[in-house]
PDB file of N, CA and C in Angstrom:
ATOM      1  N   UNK A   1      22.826  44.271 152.462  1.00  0.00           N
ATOM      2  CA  UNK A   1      24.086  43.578 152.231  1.00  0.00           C
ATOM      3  C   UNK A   1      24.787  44.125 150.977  1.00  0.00           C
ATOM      4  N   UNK A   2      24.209  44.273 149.707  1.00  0.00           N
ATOM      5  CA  UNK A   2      24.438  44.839 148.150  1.00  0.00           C
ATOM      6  C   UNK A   2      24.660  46.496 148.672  1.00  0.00           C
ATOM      7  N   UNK A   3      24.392  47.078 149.695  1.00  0.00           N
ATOM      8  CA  UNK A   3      25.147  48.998 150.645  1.00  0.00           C
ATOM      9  C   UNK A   3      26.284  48.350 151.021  1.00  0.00           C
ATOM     10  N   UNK A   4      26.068  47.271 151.631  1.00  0.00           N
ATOM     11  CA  UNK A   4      28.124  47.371 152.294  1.00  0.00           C
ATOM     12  C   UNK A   4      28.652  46.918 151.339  1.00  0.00           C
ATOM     13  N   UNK A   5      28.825  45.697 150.576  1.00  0.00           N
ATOM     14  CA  UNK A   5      29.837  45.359 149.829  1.00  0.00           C
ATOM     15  C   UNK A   5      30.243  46.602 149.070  1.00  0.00           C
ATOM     16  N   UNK A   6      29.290  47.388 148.360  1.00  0.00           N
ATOM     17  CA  UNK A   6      29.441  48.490 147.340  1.00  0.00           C
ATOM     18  C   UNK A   6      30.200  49.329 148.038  1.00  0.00           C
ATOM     19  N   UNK A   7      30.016  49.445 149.530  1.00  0.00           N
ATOM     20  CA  UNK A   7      31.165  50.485 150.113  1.00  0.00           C
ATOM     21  C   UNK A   7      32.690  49.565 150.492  1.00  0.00           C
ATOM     22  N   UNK A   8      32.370  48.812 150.381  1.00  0.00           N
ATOM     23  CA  UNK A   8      33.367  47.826 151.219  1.00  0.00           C
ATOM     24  C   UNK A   8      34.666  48.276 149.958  1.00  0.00           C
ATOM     25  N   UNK A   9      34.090  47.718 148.688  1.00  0.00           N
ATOM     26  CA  UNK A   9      34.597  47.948 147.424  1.00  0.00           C
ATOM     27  C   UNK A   9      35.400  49.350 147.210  1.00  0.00           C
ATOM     28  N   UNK A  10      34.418  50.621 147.700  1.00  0.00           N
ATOM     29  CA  UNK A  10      34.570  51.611 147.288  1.00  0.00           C
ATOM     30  C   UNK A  10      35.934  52.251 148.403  1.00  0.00           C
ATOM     31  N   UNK A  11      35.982  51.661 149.493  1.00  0.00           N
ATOM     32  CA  UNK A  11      37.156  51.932 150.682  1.00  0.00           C
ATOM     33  C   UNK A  11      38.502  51.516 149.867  1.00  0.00           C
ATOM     34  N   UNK A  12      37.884  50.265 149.437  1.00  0.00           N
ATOM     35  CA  UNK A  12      39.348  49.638 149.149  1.00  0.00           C
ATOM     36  C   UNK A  12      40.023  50.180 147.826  1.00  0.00           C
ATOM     37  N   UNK A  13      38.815  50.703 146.891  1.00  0.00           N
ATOM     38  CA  UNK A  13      39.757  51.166 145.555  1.00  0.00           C
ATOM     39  C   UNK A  13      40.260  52.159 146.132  1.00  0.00           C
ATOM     40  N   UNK A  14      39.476  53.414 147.107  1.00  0.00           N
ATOM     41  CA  UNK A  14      40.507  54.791 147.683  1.00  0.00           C
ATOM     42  C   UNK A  14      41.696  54.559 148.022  1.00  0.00           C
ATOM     43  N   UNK A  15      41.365  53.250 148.912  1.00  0.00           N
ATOM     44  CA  UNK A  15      42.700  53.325 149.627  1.00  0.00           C
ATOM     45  C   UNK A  15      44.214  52.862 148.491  1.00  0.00           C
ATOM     46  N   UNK A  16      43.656  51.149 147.721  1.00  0.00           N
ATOM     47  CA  UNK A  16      44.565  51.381 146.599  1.00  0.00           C
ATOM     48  C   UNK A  16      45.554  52.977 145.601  1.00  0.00           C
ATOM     49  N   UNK A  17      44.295  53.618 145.595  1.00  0.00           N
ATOM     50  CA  UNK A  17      44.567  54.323 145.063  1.00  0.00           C
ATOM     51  C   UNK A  17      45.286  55.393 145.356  1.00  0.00           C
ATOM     52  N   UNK A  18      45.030  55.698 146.584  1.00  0.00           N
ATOM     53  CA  UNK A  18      45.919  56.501 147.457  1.00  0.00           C
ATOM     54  C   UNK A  18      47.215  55.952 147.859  1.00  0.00           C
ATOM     55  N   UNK A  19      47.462  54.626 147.987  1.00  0.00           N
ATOM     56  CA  UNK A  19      48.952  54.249 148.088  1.00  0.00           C
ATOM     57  C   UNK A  19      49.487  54.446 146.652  1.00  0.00           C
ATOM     58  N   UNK A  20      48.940  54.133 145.736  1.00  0.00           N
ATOM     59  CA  UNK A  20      49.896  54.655 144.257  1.00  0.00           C
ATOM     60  C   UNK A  20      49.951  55.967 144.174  1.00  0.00           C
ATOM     61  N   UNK A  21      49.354  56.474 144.695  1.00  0.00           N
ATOM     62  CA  UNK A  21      49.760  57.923 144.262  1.00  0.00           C
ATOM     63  C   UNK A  21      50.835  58.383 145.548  1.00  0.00           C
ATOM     64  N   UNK A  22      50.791  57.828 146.591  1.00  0.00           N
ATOM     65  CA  UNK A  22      51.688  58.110 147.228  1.00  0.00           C
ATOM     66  C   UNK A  22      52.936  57.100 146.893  1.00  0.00           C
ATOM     67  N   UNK A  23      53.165  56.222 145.867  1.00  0.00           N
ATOM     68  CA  UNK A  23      54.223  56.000 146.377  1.00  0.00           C
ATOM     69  C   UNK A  23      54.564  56.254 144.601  1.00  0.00           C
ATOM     70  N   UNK A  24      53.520  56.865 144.067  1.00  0.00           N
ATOM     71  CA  UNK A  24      54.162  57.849 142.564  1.00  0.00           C
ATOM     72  C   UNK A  24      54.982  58.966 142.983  1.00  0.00           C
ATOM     73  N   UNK A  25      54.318  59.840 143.917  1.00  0.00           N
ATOM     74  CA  UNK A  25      54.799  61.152 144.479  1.00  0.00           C
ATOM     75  C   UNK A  25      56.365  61.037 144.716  1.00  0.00           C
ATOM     76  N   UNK A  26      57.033  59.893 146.165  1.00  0.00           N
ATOM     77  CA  UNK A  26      58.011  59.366 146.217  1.00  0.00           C
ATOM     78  C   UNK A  26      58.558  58.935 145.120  1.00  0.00           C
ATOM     79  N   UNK A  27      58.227  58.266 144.309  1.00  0.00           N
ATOM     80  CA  UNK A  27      59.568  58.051 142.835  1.00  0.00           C
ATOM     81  C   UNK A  27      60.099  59.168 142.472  1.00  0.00           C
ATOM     82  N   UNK A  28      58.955  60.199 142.193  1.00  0.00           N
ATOM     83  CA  UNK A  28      58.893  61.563 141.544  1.00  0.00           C
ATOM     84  C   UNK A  28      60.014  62.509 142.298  1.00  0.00           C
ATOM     85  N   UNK A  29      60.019  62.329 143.521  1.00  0.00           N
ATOM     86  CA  UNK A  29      60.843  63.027 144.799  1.00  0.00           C
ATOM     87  C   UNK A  29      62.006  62.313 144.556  1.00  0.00           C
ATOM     88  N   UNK A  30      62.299  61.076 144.654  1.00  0.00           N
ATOM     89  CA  UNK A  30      63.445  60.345 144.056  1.00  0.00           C
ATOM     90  C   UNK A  30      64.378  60.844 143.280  1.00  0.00           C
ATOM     91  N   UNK A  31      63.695  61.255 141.748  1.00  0.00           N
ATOM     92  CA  UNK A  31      64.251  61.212 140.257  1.00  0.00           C
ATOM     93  C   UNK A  31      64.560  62.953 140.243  1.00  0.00           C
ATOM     94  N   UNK A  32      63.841  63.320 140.899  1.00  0.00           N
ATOM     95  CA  UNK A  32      64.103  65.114 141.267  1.00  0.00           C
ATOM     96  C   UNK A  32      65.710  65.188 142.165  1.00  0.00           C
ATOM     97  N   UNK A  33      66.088  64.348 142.991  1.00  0.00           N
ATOM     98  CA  UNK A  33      66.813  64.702 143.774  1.00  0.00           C
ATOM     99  C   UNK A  33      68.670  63.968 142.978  1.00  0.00           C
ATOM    100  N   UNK A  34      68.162  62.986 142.514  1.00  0.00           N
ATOM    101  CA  UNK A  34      68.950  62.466 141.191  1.00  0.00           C
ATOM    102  C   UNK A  34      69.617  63.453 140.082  1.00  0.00           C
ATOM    103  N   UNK A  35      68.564  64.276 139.517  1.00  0.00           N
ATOM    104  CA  UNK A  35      69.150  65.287 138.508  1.00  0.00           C
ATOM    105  C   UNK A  35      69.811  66.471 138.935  1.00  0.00           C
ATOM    106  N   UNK A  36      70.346  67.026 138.031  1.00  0.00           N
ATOM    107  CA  UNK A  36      70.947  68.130 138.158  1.00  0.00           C
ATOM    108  C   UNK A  36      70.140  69.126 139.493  1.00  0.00           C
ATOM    109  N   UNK A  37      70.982  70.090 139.815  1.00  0.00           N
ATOM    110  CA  UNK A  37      70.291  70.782 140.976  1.00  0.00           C
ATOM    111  C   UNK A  37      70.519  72.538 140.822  1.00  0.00           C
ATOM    112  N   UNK A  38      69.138  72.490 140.393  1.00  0.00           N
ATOM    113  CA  UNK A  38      69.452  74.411 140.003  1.00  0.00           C
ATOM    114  C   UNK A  38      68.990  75.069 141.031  1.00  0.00           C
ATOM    115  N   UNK A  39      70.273  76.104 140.907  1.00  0.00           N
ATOM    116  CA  UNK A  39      69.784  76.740 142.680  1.00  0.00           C
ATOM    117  C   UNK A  39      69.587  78.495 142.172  1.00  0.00           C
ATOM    118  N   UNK A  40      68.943  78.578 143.208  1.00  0.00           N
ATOM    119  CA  UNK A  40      68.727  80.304 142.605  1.00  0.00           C
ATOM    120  C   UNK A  40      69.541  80.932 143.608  1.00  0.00           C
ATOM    121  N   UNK A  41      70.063  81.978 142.637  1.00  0.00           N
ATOM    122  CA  UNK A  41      71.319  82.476 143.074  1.00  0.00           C
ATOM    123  C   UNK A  41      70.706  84.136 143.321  1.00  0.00           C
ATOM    124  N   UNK A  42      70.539  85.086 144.226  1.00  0.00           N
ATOM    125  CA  UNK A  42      70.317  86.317 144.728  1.00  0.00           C
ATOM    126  C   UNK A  42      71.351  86.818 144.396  1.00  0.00           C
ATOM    127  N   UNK A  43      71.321  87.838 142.948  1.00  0.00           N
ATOM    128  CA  UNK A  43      72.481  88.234 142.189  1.00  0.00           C
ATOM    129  C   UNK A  43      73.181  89.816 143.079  1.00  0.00           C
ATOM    130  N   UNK A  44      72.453  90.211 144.042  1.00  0.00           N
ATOM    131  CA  UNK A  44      72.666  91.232 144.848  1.00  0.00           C
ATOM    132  C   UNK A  44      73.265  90.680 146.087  1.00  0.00           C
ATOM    133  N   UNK A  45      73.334  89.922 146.172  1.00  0.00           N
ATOM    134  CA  UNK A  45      74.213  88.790 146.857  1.00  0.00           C
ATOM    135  C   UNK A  45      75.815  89.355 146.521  1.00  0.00           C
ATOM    136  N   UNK A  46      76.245  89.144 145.393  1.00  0.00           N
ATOM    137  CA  UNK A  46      76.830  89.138 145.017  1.00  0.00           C
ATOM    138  C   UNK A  46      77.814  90.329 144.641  1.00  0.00           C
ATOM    139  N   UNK A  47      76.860  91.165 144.349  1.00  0.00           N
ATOM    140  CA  UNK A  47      77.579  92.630 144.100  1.00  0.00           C
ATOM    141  C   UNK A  47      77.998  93.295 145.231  1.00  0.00           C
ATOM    142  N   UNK A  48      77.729  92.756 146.778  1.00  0.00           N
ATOM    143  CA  UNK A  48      78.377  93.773 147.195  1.00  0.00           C
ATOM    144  C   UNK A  48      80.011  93.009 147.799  1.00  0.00           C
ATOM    145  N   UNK A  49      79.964  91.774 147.575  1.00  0.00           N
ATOM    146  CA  UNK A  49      81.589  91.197 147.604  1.00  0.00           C
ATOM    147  C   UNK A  49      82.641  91.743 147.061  1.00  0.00           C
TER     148      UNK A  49
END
C-alpha cells in the first residue's frame, strides 16, 4: 500500500509539474509575440533590385 501511494504521489507531482511548465512555455510564447519583431533580412536580397 506505502509502493502505490508513493507512486500515486509521484504521477501527480509530474503531472503538476508538467502543466506549469507548459503553461510557462505559453506565457513565454505570449510576451515574445508582444515585443518588437526582428526579422532577418537576406542583404543579397537586396542588391540585386
Amino acid at each position: 500500500m506505502l509502493k502505490f501511494a508513493r507512486r500515486l504521489v509521484g504521477v501527480l507531482t509530474l503531472a503538476v509539474l508538467s502543466f506549469r511548465a507548459v503553461g510557462s512555455f505559453l506565457s513565454w510564447m505570449e510576451k515574445q509575440e508582444d515585443g518588437p519583431q526582428n526579422v532577418w533580412v537576406d542583404e543579397d536580397e537586396f542588391e540585386d533590385a
